[in-house]
Each structure stands twice: as C-alpha cells, then as structure tokens.
C-alpha atoms as a PDB file:
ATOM      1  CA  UNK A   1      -6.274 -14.128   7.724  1.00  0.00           C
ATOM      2  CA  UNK A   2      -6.140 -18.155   6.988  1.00  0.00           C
ATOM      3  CA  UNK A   3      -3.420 -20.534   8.752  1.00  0.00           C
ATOM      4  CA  UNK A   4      -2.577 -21.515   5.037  1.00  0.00           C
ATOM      5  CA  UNK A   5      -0.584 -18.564   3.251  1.00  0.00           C
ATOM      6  CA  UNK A   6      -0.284 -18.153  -0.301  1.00  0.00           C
ATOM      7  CA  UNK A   7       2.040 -20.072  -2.338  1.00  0.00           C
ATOM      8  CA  UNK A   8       4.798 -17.950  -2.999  1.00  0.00           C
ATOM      9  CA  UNK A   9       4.782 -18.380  -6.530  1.00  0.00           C
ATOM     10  CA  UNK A  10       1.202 -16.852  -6.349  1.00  0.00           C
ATOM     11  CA  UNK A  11       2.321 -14.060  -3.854  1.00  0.00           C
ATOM     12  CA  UNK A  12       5.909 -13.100  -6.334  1.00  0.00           C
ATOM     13  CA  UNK A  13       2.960 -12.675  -9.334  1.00  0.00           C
ATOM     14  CA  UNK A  14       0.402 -10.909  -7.804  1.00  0.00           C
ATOM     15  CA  UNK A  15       2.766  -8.656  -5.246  1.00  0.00           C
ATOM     16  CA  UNK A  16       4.732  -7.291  -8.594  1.00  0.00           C
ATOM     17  CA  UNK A  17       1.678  -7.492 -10.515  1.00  0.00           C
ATOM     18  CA  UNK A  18       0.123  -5.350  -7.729  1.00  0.00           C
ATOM     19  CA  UNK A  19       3.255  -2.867  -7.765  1.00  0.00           C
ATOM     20  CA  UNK A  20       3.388  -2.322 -11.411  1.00  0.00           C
ATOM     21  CA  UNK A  21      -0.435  -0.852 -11.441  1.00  0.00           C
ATOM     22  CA  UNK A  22       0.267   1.103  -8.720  1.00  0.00           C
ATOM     23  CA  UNK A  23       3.241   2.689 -10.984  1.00  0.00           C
ATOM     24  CA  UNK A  24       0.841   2.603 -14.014  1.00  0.00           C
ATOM     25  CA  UNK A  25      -1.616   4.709 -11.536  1.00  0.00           C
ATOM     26  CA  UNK A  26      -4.475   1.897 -11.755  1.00  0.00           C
ATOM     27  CA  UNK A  27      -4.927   2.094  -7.709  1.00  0.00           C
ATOM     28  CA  UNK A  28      -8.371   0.131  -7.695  1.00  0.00           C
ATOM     29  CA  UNK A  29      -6.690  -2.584  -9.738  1.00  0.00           C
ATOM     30  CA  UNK A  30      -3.574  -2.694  -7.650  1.00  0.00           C
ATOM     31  CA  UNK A  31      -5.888  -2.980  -4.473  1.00  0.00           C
ATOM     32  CA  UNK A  32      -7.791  -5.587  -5.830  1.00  0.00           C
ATOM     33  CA  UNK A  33      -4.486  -7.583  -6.878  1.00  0.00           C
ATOM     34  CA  UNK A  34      -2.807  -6.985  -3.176  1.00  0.00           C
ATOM     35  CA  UNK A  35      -6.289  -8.055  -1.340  1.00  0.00           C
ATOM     36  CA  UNK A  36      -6.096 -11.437  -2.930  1.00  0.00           C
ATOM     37  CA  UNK A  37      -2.773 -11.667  -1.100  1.00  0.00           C
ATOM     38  CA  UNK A  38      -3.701  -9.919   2.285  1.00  0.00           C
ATOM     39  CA  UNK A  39      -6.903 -12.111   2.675  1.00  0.00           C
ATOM     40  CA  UNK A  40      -4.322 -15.156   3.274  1.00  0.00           C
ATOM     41  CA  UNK A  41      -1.522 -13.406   4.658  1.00  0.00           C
ATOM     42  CA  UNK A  42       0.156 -13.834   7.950  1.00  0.00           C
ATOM     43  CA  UNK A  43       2.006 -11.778  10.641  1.00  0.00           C
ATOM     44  CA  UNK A  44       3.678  -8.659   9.502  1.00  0.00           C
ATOM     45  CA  UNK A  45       2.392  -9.269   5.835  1.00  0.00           C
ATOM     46  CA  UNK A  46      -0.304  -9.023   6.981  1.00  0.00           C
ATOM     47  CA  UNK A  47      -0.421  -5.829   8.352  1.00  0.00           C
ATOM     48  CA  UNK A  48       2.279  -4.750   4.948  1.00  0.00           C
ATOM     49  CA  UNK A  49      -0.475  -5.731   2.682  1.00  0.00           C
ATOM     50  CA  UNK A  50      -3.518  -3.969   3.967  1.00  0.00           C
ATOM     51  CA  UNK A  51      -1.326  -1.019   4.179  1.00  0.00           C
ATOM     52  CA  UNK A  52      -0.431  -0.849   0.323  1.00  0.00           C
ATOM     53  CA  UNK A  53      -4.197  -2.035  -0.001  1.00  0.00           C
ATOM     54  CA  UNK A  54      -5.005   1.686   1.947  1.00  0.00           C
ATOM     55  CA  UNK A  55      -2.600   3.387   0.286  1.00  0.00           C
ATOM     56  CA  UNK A  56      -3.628   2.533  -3.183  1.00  0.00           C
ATOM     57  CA  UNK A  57      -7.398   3.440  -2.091  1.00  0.00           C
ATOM     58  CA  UNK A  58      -6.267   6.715  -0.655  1.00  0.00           C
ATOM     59  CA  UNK A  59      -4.860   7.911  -4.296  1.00  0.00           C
ATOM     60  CA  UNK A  60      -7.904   6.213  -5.948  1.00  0.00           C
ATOM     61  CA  UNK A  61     -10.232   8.483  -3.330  1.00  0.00           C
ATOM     62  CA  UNK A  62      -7.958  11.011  -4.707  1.00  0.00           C
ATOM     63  CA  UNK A  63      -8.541  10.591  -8.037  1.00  0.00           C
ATOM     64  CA  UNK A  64     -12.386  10.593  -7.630  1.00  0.00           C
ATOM     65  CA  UNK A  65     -11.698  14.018  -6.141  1.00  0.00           C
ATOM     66  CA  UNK A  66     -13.553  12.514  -2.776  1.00  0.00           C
ATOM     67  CA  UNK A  67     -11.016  14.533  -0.345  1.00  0.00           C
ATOM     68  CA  UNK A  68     -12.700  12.752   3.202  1.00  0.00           C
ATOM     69  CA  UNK A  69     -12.107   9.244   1.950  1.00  0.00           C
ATOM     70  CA  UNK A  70      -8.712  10.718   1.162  1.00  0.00           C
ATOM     71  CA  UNK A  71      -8.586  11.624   5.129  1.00  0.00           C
ATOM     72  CA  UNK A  72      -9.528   8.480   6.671  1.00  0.00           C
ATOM     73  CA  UNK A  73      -7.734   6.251   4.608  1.00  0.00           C
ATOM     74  CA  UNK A  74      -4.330   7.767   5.287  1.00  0.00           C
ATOM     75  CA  UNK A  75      -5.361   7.634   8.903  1.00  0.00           C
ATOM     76  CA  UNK A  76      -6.208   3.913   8.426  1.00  0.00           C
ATOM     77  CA  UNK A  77      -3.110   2.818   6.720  1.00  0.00           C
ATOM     78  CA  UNK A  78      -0.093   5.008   8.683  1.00  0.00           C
ATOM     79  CA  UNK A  79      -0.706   2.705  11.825  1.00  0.00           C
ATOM     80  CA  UNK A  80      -0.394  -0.679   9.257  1.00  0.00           C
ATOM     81  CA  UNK A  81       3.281   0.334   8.942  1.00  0.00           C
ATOM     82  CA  UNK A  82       4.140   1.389  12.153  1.00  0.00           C
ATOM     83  CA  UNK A  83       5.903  -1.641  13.420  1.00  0.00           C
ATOM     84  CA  UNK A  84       7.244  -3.109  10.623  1.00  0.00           C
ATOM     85  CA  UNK A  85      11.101  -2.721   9.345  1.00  0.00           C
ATOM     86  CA  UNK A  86      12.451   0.454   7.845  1.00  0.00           C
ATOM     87  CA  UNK A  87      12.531  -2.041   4.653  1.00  0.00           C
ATOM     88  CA  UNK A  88      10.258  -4.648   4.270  1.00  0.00           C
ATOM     89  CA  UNK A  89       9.262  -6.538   1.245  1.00  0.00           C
ATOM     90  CA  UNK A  90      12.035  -4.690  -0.195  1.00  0.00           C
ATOM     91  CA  UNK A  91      10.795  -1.319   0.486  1.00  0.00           C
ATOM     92  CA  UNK A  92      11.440   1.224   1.712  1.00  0.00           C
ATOM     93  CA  UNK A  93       8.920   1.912   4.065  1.00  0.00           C
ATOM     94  CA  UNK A  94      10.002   5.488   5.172  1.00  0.00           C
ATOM     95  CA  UNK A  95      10.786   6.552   2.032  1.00  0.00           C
ATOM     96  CA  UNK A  96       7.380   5.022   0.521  1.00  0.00           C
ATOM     97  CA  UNK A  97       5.708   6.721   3.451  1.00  0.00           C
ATOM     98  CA  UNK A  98       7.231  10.274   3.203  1.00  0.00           C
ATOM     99  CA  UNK A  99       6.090  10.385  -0.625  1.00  0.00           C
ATOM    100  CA  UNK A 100       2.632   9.155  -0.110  1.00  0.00           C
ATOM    101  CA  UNK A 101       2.252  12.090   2.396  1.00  0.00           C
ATOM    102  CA  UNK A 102       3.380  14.679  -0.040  1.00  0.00           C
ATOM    103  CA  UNK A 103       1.375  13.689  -2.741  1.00  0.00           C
ATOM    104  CA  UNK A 104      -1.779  13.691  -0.262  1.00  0.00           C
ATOM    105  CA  UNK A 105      -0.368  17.054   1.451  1.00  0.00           C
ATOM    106  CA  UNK A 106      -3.128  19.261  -0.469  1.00  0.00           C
ATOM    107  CA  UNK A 107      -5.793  17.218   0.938  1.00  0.00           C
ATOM    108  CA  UNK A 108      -4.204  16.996   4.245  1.00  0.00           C
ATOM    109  CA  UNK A 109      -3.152  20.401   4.983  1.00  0.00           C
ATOM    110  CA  UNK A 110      -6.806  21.737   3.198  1.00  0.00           C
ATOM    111  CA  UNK A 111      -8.616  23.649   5.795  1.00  0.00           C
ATOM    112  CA  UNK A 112     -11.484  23.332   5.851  1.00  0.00           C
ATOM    113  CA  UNK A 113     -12.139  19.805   4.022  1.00  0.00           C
ATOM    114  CA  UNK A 114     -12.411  20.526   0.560  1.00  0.00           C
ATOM    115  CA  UNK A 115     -15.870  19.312  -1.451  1.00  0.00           C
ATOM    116  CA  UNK A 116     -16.075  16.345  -3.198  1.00  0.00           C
ATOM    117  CA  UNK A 117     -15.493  17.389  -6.587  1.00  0.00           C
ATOM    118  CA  UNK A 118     -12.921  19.888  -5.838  1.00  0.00           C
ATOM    119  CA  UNK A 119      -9.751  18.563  -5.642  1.00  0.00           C
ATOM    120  CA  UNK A 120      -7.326  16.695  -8.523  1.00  0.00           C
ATOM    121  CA  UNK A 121      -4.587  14.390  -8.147  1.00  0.00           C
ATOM    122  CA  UNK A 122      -1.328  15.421  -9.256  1.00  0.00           C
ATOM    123  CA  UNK A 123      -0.073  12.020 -10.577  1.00  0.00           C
ATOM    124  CA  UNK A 124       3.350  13.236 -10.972  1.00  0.00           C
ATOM    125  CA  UNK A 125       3.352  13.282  -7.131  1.00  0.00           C
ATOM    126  CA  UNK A 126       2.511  10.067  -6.766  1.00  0.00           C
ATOM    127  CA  UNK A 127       5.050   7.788  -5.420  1.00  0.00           C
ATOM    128  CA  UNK A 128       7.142   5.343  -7.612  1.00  0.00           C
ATOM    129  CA  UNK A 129       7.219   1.958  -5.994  1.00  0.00           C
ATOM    130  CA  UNK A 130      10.882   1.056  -7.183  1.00  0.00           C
ATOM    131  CA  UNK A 131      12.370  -2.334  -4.787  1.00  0.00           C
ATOM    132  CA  UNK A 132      15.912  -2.158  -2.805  1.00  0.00           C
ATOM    133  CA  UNK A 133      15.708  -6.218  -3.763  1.00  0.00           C
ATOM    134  CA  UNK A 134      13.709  -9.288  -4.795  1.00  0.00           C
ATOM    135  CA  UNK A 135      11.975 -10.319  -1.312  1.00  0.00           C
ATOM    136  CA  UNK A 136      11.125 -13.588  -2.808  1.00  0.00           C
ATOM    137  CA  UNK A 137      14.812 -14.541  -3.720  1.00  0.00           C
ATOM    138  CA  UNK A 138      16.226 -12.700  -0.245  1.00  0.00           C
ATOM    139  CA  UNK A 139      13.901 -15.797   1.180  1.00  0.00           C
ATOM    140  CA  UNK A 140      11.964 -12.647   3.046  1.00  0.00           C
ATOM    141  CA  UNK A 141       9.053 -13.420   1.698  1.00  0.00           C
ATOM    142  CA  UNK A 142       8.531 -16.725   2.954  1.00  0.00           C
ATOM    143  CA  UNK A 143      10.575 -16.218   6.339  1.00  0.00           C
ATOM    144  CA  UNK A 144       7.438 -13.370   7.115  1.00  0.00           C
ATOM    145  CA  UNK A 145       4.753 -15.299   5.886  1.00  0.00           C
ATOM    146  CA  UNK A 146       5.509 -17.937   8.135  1.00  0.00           C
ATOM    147  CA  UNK A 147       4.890 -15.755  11.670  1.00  0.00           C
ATOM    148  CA  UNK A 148       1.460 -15.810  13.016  1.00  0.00           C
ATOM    149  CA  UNK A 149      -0.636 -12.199  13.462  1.00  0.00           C
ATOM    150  CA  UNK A 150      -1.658 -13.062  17.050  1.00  0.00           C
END
C-alpha cells in the first residue's frame, strides 16, 4: 500500500481489463492485472482488490485440481469483503460472493480433502462478473481511493 494511488485512468484499464479475464476464465492473468492495482491501492480498495486477487487464485487452484489451495484461499479472501458495501466498485458483492461459493461448493463440502489431481472445475459455475454501473464515472472510484487503510 503506497500514499500515491493509481491514476484512475490506469485503475478504469486495468480493473476492466482484470474483469474481462476473469469472464474469459484466465484467473492467473486477471490476478496479475488486479495486483498491479492493489499494490497502490488505498482504504477499502484495498481490501476490494486483494479480495478479487484471492478469488481469481482460488478458481485458478481449482483449475490445477489443487483442492487445499482451493481451501485456504476462500478462507483468505471471505474476510477481504466483509466490511465493505453490499455494492462496491459496482458489484455486487453478495451476489459475487454467493456464486463464488457455489462454484467452490465441491471442494468445500468434500470430506475428506480431495487429492491433488482429483478434482475439475466446472467453468460453467464460475461466476460472471457483470457491473450494476461504471465506478469510475459514479466518481466511486476516486472518492474510495482517496481513504487511508489505517
């Protein structure tokens, strides 16, 4: 976390450009664009962007049919959301939520832990990240990224 955000030009490209591989099912790549963002970001962004970082790293566990990195990352990124809106950054954070759990749900109900190497991502449960608006034109975006983490 730097005192200096992103320009918000910067953060409108990369945040959509991070959404759109997410929807394409390229999770490492949609990490990878939302962690240039999070390693600048401020307050609740903060804590938004390492979220959808965790999220994205969960399915891509997923997909590499590793079932414990699976566990702890959706342990790791539930509490990132926890005291944010029910919509931030234009989503719906609930409802964003609620579908990453069921497509994890055969992972997280296994008992015992399955083996890695045993379990396959059903891609059409994967959630669709689909906006209620344009944070960047609401004037969210920058109103968020100025608060402070601490």
């Amino acid at each position: 976390m730097t005192d200096n955000p992103m320009p918000l030009e910067l953060e409108h490209k990369l945040y959509y450009e991070g959404i759109h591989l997410f929807n394409e099912h390229e999770f490492f790549e949609a990490h990878e664009t939302w962690e240039d963002i999070w390693r600048t970001a401020c307050g609740s962004k903060y804590d938004f962007y390492q979220g959808m970082i965790q999220c994205a790293v969960a399915l891509e566990h997923y997909l590499r049919s590793n079932p414990r990195g699976v566990l702890s990352l959706y342990n790791s990124y539930r509490p990132k959301f926890a005291k944010l809106p029910t919509v931030f950054m234009g989503l719906d954070v609930p409802g964003f939520l609620s579908h990453m759990e069921r497509a994890l749900n055969p992972v997280l109900q296994a008992n015992p832990v399955p083996e890695k190497g045993s379990i396959k991502l059903d891609l059409a449960t994967v959630p669709t990240i689909a906006l209620q608006y344009d944070p960047f034109e609401t004037g969210e975006a920058e109103r968020v990224g100025r608060q402070k983490k601490f």
